[in-house]
Protein backbone atom coordinates (compact mmCIF):
# COMPACT_ATOMS: atom_id res chain seq x y z
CA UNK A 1 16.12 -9.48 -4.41
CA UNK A 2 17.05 -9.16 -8.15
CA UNK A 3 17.70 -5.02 -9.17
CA UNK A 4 15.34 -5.45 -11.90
CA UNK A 5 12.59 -6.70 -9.34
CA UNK A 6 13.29 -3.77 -6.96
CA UNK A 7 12.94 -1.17 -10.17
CA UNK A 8 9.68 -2.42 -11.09
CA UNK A 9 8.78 -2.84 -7.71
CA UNK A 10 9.39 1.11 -7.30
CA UNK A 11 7.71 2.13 -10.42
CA UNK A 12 4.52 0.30 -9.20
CA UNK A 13 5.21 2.62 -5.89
CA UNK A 14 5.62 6.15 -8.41
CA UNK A 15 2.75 4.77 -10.51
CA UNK A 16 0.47 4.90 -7.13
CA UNK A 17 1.94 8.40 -6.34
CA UNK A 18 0.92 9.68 -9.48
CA UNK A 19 4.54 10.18 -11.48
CA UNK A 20 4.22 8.42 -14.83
CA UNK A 21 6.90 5.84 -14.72
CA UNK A 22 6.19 4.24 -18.29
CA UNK A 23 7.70 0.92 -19.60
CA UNK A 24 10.30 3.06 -21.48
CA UNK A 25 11.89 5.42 -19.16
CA UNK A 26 11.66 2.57 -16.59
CA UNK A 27 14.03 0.53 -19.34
CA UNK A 28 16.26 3.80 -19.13
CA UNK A 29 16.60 3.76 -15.54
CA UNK A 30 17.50 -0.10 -16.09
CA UNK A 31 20.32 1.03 -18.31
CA UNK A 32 21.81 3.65 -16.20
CA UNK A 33 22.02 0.94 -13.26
CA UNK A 34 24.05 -0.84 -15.59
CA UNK A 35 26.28 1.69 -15.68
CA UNK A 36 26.44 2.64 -11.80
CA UNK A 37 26.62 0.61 -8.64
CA UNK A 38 23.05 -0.44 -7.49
CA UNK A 39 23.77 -1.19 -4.46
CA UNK A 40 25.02 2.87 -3.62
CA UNK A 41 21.27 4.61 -2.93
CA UNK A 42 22.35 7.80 -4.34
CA UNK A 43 23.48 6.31 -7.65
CA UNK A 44 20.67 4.78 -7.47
CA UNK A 45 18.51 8.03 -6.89
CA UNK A 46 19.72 9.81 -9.42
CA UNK A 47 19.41 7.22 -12.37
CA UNK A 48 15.71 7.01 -11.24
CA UNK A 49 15.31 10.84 -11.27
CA UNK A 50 16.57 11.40 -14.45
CA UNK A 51 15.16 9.08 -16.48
CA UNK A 52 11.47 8.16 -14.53
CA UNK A 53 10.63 11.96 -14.27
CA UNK A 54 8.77 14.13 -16.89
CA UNK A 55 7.97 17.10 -15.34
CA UNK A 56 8.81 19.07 -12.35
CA UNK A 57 5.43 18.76 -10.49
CA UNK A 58 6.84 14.84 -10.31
CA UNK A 59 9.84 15.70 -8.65
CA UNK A 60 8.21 16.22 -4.75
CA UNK A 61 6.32 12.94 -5.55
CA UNK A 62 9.01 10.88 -6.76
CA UNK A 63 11.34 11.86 -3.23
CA UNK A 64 8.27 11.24 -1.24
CA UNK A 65 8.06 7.58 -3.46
CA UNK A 66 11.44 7.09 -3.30
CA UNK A 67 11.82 7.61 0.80
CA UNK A 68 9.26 5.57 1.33
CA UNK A 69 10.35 2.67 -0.63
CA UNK A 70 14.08 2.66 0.05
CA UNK A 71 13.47 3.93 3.74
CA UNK A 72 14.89 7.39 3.06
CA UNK A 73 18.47 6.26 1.85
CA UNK A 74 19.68 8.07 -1.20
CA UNK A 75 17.53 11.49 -0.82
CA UNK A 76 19.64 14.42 -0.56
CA UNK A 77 18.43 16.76 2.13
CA UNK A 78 17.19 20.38 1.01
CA UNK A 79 15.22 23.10 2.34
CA UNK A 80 11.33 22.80 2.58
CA UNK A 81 10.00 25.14 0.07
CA UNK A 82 7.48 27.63 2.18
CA UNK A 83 4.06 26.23 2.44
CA UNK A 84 2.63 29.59 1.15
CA UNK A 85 4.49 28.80 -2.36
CA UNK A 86 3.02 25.04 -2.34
CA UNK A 87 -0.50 26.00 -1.41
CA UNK A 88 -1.13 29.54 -2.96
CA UNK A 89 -3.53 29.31 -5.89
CA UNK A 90 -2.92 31.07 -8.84
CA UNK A 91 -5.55 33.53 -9.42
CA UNK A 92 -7.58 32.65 -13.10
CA UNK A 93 -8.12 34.93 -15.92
CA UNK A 94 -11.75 35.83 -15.38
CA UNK A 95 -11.80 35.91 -19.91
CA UNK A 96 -10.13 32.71 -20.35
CA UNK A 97 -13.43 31.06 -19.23
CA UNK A 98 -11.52 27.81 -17.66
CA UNK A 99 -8.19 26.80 -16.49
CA UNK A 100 -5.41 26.58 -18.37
CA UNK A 101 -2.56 23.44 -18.59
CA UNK A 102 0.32 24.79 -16.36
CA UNK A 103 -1.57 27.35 -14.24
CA UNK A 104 -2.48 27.19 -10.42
CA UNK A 105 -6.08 25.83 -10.64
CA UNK A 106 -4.45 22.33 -11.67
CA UNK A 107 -2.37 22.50 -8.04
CA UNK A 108 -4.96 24.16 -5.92
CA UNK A 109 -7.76 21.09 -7.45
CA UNK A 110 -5.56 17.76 -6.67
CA UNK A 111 -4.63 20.04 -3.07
CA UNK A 112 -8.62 20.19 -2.60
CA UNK A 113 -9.65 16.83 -3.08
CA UNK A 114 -6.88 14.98 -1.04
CA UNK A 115 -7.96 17.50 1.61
CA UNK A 116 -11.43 16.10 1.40
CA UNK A 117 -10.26 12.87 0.96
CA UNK A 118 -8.28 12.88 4.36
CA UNK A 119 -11.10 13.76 6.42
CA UNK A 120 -13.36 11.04 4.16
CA UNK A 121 -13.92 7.06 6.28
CA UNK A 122 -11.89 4.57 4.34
CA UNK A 123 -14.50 2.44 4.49
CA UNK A 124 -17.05 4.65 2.60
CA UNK A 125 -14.79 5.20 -0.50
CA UNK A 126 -14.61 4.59 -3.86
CA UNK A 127 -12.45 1.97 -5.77
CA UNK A 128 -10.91 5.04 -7.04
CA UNK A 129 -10.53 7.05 -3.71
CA UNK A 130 -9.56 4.17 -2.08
CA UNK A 131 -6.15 3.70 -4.02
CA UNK A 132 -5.52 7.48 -3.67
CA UNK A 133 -5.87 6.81 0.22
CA UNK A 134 -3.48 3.92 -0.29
CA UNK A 135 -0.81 5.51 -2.12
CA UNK A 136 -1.10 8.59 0.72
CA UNK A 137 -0.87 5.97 3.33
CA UNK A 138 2.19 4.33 1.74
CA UNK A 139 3.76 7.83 2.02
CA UNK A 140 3.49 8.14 5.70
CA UNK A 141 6.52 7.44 8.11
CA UNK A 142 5.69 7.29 11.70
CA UNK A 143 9.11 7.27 14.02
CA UNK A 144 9.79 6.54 17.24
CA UNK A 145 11.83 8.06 20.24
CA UNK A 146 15.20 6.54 21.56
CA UNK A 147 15.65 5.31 24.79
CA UNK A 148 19.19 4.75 27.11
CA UNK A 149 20.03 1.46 27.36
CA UNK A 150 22.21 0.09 30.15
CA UNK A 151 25.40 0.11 28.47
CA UNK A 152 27.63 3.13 28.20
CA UNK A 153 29.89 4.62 25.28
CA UNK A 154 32.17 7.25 24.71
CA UNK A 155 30.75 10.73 25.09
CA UNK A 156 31.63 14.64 25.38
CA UNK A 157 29.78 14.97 28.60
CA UNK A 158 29.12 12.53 31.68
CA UNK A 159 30.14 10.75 34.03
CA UNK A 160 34.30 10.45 34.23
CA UNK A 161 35.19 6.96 32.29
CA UNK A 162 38.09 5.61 34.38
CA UNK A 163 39.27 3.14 32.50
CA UNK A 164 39.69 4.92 29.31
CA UNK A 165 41.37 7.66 30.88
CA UNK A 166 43.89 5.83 32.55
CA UNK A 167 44.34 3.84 29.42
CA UNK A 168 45.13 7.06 27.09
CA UNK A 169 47.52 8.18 29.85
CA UNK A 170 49.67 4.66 30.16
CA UNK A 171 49.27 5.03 26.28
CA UNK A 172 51.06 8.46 26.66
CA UNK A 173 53.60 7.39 28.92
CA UNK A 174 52.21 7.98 32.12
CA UNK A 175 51.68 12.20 31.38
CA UNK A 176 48.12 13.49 32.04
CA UNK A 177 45.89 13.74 29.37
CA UNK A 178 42.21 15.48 28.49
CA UNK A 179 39.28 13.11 30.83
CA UNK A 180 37.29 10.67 28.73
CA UNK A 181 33.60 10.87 29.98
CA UNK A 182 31.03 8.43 29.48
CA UNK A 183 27.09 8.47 29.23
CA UNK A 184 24.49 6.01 28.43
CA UNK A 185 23.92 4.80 25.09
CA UNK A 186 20.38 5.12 23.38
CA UNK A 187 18.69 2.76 20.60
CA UNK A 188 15.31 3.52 19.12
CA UNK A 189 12.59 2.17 21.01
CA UNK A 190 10.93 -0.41 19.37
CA UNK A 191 7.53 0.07 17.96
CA UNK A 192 4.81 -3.30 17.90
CA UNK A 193 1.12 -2.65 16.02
CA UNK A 194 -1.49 -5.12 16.62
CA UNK A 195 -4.21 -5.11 14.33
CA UNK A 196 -7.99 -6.56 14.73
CA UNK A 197 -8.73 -7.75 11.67
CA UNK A 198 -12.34 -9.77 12.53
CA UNK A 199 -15.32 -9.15 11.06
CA UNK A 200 -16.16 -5.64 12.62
CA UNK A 201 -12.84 -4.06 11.68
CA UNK A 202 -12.55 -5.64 8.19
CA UNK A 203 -13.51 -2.25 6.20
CA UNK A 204 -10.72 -0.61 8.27
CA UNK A 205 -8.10 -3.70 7.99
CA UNK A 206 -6.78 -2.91 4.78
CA UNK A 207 -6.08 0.62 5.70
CA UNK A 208 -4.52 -0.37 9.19
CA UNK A 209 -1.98 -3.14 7.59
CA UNK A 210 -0.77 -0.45 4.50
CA UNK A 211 -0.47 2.06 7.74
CA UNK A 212 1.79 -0.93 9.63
CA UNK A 213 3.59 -1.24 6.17
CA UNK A 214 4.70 2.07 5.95
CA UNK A 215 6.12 1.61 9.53
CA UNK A 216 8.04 -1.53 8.43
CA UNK A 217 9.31 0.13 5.85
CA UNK A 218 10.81 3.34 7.70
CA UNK A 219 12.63 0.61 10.15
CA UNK A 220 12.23 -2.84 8.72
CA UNK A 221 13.77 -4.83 12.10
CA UNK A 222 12.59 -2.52 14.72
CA UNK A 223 8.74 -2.85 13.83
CA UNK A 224 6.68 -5.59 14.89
CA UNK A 225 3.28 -6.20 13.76
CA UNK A 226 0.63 -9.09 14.46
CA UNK A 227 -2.89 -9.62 13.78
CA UNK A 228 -5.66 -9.69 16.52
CA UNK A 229 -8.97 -12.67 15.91
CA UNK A 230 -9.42 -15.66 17.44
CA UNK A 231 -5.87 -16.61 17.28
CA UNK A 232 -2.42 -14.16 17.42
CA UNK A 233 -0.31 -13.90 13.83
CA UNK A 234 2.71 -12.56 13.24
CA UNK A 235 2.95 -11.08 10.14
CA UNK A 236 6.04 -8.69 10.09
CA UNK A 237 7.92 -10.94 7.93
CA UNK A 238 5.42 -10.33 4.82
CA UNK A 239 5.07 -7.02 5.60
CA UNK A 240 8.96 -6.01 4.77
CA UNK A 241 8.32 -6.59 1.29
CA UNK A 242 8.73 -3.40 -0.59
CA UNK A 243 5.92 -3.23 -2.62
CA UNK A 244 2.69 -2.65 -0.59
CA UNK A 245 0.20 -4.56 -2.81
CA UNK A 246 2.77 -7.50 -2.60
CA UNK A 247 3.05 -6.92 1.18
CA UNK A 248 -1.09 -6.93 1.46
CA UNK A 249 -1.18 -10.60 -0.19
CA UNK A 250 1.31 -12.27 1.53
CA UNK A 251 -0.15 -11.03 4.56
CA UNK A 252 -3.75 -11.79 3.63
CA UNK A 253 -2.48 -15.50 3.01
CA UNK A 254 -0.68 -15.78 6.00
CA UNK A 255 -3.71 -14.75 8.28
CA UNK A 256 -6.24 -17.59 8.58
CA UNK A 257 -8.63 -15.83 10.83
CA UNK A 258 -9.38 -12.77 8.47
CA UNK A 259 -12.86 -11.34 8.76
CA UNK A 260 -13.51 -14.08 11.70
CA UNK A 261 -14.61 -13.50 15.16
CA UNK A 262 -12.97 -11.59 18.02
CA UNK A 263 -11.18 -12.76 20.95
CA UNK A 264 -8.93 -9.61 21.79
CA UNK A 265 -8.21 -11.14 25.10
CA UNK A 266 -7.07 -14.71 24.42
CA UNK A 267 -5.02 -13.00 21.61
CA UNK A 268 -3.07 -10.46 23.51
CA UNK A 269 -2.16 -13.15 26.51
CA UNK A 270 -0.74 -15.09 23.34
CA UNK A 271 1.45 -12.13 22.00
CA UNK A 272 2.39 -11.39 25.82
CA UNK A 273 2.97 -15.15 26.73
CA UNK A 274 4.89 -15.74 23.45
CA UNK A 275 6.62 -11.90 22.21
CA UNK A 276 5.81 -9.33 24.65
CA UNK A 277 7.24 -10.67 27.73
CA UNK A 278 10.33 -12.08 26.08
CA UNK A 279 11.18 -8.35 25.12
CA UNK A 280 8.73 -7.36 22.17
CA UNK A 281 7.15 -5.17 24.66
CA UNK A 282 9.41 -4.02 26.99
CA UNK A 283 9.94 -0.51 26.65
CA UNK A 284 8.24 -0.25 23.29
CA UNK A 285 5.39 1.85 21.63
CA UNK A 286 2.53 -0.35 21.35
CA UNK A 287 0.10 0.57 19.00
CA UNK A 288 -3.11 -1.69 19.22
CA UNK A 289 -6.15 -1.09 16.60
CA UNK A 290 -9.33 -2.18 17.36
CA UNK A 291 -12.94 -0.91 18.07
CA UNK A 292 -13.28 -3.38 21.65
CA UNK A 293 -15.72 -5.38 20.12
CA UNK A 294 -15.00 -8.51 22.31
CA UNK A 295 -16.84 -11.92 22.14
CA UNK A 296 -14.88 -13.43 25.12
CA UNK A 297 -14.49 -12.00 29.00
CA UNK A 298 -13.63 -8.68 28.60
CA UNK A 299 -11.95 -8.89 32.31
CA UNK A 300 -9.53 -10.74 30.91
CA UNK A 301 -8.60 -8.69 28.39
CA UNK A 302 -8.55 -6.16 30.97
CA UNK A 303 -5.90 -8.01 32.62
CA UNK A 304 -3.99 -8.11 29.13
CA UNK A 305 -4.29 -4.50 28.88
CA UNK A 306 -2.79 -3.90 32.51
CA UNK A 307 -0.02 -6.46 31.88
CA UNK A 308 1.06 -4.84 28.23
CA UNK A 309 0.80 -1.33 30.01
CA UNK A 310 3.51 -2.39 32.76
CA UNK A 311 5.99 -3.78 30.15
CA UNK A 312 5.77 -1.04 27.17
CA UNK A 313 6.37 2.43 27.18
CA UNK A 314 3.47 4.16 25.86
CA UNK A 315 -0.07 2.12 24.44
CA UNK A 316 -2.23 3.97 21.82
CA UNK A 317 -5.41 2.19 21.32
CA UNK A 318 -6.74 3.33 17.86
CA UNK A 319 -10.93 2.85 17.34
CA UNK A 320 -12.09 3.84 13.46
CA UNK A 321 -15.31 4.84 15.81
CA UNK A 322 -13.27 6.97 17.92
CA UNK A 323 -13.76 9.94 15.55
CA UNK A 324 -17.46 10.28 14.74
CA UNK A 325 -20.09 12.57 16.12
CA UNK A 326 -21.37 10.87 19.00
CA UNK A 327 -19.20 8.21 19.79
CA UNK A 328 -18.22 6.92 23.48
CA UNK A 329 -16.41 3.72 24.48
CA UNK A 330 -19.38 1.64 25.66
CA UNK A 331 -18.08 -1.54 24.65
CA UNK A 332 -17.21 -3.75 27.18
CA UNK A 333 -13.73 -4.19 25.58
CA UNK A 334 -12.85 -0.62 25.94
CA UNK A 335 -14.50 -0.44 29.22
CA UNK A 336 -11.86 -2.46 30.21
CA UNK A 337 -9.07 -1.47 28.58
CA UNK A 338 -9.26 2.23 28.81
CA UNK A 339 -7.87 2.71 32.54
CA UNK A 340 -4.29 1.00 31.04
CA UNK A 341 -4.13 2.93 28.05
CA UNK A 342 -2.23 6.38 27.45
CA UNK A 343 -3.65 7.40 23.81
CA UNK A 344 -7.23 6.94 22.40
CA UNK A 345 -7.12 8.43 18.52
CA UNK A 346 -9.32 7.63 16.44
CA UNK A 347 -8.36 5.26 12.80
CA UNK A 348 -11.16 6.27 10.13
CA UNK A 349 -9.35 8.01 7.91
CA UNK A 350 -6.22 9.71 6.40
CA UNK A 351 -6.52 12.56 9.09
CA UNK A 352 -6.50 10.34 12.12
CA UNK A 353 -3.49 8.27 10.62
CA UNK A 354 -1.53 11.36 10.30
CA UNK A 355 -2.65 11.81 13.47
CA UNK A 356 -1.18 9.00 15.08
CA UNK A 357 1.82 9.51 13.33
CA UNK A 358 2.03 12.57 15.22
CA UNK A 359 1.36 10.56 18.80
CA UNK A 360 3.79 8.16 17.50
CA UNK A 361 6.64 10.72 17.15
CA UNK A 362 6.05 12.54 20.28
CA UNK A 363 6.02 8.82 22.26
């Protein structure tokens, strides 16, 4: 991808998170590249700090931006500041009569009202809620545990490696020499989502694929995501675009069963026939999103359940309905799913996404 496409491709991403990247100082950060090799994400870091922020309030939102679109490369590391100093409000002058540019009410407002917008459903929002939600959702980063793998490599502990020991000493002419030890190697497991995107789940799709974006993004070939209707599609190709609203249309166009009807069953023997048996699955964190609705035979999705639960590591079902008052899983779909599952959270809003980030990371 052309640099120029990738910087305005990542001042869309600051626009959404609120840093005012305007067509000038997105010029200057053009020019600076010129000057400094693109393709080192520090120099590339820098050029976009210094000329695409205006005031220090951006600078937390343009590393949050920046991690998120270049999958954390780049960001030097330093200490959190302590939430008390992020989250105290400054007390008002009770003669001023309002607040003031610059003082704590400013802070202590946006901090109130994307509290209540996390615990607000997605699919009750405004136009403009509902691209706040989206720019919060771009920020998230769910990751994944490792797991050994059958082949070993050179370690300080373990198991006495033979080989290499006898090698260093031939190497030193036959005199002893310190043991090399061995262990199992580990790789990070591989995390597959699998949305529902029929007609019952289409206020919530849109929120679930910008949540299976984010994923791509923090590991953009160890994510795997499909869609869930009457057929199976894979759509983790469009979904490693950078920019999410890009991602979201080349998605949408590659789904043909959008807003359709609901065979969870026949769909997840296709992903297990055709992906997760082949090794999609196989020790993996499967992640599938839907509320059960099923118009097929829920037995055999049942069986599809079972089968996915012997082949991955953990499955999270996530059900937008999960979290309201009075919900229970009455549909036959999760009737018959929920004996093979490990997680049910719920998928309604910003809360329960951070949420399952949370399940995610302890998988």
């Amino acid at each position: 991808m052309p640099a120029l496409d990738i910087v305005m491709g990542f001042a869309r991403t600051l626009r959404h998170a609120g840093v005012p990247a305007t067509p000038d100082r997105v010029q200057a950060m053009v020019a600076a590249l010129d000057h400094l090799d693109v393709a080192n994400p520090t120099d590339t870091y820098w050029a976009g700090r210094l000329t695409l922020c205006a005031d220090p309030a951006d600078l937390e939102r343009y590393d949050a931006a920046f991690a998120a679109y270049f999958g954390g490369a780049g960001v030097p590391a330093r200490p959190p500041r302590p939430a008390a100093v992020r989250l105290r409000a400054v007390p008002l002058d009770k003669g001023d009569g309002g607040a003031q540019p610059g003082d704590g009410s400013t802070r202590t407002t946006l901090a109130s009202r994307q509290e209540v917008l996390r615990h607000r459903d997605v699919s009750t929002l405004s136009a403009a809620e509902r691209d706040e939600v989206r720019r919060l959702l771009a920020l998230l980063a769910p990751h994944v545990g490792r797991r050994r793998t059958r082949r070993y490599g050179p370690a300080s502990r373990g198991a006495v490696d033979l080989e290499r020991t006898v090698r260093r000493m031939l190497h030193q002419g036959g005199e002893p020499s310190r043991l090399a030890r061995r262990a199992r190697r580990r790789k990070p497991r591989r995390l597959v989502l699998l949305a529902d995107v029929s007609g019952s789940m289409e206020p919530y799709a849109d929120a679930l694929l910008r949540f299976a974006h984010a994923a791509v993004r923090v590991a953009p070939f160890n994510v795997e995501v499909f869609t869930l209707g009457t057929r199976l599609t894979r759509v983790t190709r469009e979904l490693r675009r950078r920019d999410p609203d890009a991602a979201l249309e080349a998605a949408g166009a590659a789904i043909p069963d959008w807003s359709g009807g609901t065979r969870l069953g026949d769909a997840l023997k296709a992903f297990l026939d055709q992906w997760g048996q082949r090794g999609a699955a196989r020790g993996a964190v499967v992640v599938l999103c839907s509320d059960g609705w099923e118009r097929g035979d829920p037995t055999l999705l049942g069986e599809q359940v079972a089968r996915l639960a012997r082949l991955a590591h953990v499955v999270i079902w996530v059900n937008p309905h999960r979290g309201k008052p009075g919900y229970e899983p009455v549909t036959g779909g999760m009737v018959a799913a929920l004996p093979h599952i490990d997680h049910l959270v719920a998928g309604h809003n910003l809360a329960a996404f951070e949420q399952l980030v949370r399940v995610i990371d302890q998988s």
